[in-house]
Protein backbone atom coordinates (compact mmCIF):
# COMPACT_ATOMS: atom_id res chain seq x y z
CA UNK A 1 -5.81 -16.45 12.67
CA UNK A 2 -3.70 -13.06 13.23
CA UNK A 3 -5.25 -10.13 11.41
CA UNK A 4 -2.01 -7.90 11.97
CA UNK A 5 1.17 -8.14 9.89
CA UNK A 6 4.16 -8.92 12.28
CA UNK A 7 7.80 -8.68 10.70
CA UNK A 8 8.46 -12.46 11.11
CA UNK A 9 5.54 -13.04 8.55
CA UNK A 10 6.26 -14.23 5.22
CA UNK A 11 3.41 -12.06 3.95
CA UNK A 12 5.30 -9.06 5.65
CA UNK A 13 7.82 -8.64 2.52
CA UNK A 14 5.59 -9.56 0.41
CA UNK A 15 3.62 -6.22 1.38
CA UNK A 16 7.12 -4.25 1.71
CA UNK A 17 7.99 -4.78 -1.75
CA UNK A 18 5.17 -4.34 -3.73
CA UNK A 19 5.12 -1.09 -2.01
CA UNK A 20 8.41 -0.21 -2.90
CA UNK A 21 7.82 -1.34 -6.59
CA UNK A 22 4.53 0.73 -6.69
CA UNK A 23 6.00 3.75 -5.32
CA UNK A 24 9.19 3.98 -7.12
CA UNK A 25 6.71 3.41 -10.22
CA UNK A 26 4.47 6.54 -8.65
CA UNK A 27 7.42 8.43 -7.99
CA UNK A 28 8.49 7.82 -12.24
CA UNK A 29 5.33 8.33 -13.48
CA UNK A 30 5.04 11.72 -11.57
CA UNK A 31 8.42 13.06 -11.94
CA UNK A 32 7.61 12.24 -16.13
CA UNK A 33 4.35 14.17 -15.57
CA UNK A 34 6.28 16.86 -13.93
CA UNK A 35 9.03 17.68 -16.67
CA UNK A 36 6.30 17.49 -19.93
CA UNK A 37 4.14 19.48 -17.90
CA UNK A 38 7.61 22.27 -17.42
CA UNK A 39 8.48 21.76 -20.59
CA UNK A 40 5.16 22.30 -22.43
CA UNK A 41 4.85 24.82 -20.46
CA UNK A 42 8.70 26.63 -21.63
CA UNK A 43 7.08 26.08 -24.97
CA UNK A 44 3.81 26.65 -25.08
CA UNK A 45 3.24 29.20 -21.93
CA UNK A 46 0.00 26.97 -21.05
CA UNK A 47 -0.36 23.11 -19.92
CA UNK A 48 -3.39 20.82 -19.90
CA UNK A 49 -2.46 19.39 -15.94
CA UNK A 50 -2.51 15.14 -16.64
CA UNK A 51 -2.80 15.18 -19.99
CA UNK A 52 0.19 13.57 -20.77
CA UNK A 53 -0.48 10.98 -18.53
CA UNK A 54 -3.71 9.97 -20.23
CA UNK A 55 -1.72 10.11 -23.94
CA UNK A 56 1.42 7.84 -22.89
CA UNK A 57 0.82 4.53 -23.10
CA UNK A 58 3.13 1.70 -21.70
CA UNK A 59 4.90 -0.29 -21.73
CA UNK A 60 3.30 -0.64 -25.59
CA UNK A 61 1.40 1.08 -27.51
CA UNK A 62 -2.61 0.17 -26.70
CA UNK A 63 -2.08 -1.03 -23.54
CA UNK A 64 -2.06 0.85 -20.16
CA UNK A 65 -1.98 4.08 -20.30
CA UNK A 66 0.45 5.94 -17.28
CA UNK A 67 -2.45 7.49 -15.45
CA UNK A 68 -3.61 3.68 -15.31
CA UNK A 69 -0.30 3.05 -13.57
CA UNK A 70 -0.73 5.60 -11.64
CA UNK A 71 -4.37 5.37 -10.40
CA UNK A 72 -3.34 1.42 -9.86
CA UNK A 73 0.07 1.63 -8.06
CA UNK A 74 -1.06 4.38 -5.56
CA UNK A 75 -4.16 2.08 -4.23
CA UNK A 76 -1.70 -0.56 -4.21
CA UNK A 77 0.43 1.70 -2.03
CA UNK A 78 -1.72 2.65 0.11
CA UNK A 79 -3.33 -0.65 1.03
CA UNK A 80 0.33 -2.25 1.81
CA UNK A 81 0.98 0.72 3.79
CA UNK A 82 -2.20 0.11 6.06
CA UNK A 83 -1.30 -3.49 6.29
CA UNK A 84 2.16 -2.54 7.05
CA UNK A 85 2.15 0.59 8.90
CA UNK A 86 -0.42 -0.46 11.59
CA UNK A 87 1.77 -0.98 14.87
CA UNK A 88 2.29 3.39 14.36
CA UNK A 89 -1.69 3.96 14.80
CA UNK A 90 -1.80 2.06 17.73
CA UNK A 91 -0.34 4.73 20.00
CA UNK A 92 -2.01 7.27 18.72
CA UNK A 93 -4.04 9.23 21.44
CA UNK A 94 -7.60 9.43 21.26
CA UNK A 95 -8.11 13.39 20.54
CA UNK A 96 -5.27 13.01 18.14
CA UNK A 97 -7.69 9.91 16.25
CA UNK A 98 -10.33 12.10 16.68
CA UNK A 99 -8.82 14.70 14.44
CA UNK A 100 -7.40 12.67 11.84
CA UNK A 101 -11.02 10.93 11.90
CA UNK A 102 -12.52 14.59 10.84
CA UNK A 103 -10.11 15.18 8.86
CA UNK A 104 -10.34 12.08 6.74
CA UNK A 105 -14.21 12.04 6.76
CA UNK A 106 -13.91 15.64 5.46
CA UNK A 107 -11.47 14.67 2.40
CA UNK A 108 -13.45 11.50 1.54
CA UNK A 109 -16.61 13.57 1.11
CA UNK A 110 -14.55 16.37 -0.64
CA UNK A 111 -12.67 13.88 -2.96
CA UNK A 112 -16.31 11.91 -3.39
CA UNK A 113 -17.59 15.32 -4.58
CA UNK A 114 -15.15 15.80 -7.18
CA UNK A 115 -15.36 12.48 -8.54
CA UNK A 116 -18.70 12.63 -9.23
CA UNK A 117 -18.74 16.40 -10.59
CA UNK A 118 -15.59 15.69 -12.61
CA UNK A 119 -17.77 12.56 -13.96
CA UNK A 120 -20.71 14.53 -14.75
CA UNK A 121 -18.44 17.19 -16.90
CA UNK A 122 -17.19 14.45 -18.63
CA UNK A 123 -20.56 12.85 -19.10
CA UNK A 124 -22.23 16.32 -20.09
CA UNK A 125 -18.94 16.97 -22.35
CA UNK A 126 -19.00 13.78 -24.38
CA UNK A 127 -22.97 13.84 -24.45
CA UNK A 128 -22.64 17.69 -26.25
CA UNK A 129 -20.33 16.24 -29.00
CA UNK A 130 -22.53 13.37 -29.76
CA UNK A 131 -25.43 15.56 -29.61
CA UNK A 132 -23.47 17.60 -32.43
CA UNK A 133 -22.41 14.92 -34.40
CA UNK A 134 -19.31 15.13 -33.47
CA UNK A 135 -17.69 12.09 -31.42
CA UNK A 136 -15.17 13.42 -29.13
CA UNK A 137 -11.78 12.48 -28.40
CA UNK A 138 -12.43 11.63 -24.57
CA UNK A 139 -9.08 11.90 -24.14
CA UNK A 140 -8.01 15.35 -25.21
CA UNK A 141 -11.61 17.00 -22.89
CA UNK A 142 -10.60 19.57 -20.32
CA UNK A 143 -12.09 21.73 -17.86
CA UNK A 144 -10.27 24.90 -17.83
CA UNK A 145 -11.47 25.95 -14.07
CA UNK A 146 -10.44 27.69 -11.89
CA UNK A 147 -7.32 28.91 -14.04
CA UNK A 148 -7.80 29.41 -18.33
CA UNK A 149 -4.19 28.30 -18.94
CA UNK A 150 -4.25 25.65 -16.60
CA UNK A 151 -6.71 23.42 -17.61
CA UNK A 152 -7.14 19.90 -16.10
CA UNK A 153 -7.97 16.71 -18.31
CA UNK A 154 -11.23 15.61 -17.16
CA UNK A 155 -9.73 11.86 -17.17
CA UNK A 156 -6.68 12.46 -14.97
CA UNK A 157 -9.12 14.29 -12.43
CA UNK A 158 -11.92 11.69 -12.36
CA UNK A 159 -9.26 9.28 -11.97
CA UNK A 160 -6.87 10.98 -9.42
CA UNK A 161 -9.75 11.81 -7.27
CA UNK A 162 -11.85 8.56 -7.51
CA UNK A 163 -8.28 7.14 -6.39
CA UNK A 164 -8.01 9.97 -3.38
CA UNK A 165 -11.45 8.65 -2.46
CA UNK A 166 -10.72 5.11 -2.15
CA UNK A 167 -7.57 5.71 -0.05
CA UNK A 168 -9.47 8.22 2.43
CA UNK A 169 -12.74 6.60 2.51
CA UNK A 170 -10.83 3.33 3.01
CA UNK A 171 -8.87 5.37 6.09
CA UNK A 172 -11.70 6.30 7.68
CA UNK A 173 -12.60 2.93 7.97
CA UNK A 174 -10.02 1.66 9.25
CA UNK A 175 -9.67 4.76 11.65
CA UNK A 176 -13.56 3.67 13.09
CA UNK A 177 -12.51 -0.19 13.77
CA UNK A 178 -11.76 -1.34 17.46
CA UNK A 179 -8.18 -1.01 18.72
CA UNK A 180 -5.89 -2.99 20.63
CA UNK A 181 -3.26 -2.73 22.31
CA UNK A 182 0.02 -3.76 20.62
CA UNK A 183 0.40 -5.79 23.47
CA UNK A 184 -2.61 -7.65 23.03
CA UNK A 185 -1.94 -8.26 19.44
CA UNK A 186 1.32 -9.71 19.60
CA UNK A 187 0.31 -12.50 22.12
């Protein structure tokens, strides 16, 4: 049984066009995030970064919201990219693995670090209401660090880096595994 994704395979476009249907709906979803964020911005002179990606729900109302979409589609992406794109890391040279090794290890643990402190400030935020009496909209809770009039929506960042976290800690892996040659793979 072949491991490796040739071109001939049937499971080869398969891969190639969920990507492209998960990044063109990426691409949507972030160029949508993009112009509320401008234009609450030419209105307002502040934006809440995500927010209105944790608000929009689609296609219907109570059912996935677009930061769903967008956690979903990009670890979608990312895994049909790895299945796809693996004759490229073949050739890589060994210091030049080495590197990217490093460098991935170092974003998984940063990503893996937000995650959980993004968690905890959500955790601590919703606990504070309750405690209060009040019960919170989890929705609408922000962080406003490191900028006041940029605040980020404590969903959209546990979500954006648990996602980031997944894809790097998932590269690493892969990075780690035995190679072969390409020659030994297509025989």
């Amino acid at each position: 049984m072949k491991v490796h994704l040739q071109e001939n395979d049937p499971s080869y476009r398969i891969f190639l066009y969920v990507f492209y249907a998960s990044a063109f709906i990426m691409c949507s979803i972030t160029i949508f995030g993009f112009y509320a964020m401008i234009q609450e911005w030419s209105t307002k002179g502040t934006y809440v970064m995500g927010e209105v990606l944790v608000k929009t729900e689609f296609p219907t109302p109570h059912f996935a919201k677009l930061l769903t979409w967008l956690f979903f589609t990009s670890i979608v992406s990312w895994y049909c990219v790895s299945r796809l794109g693996w004759k490229r890391t073949v050739t890589v040279s060994k210091w030049k693995l080495t590197m990217v090794q490093l460098m991935l290890l170092g974003l998984a643990v940063i990503t893996l670090y937000e995650t959980i402190y993004n968690f905890i400030l959500l955790s601590s935020q919703i606990t504070a209401g309750m405690i209060n009496g009040v019960t919170p909209d989890i929705d609408s809770l922000t962080v406003a660090y490191p900028d006041p009039n940029r605040p980020w929506n404590l969903i959209f960042a546990t979500k954006m880096f648990l996602a980031a976290f997944l894809i790097s800690a998932h590269a690493f892996y892969l990075s780690t595994r035995p190679r072969k040659s390409i020659q030994e793979l297509d025989a």
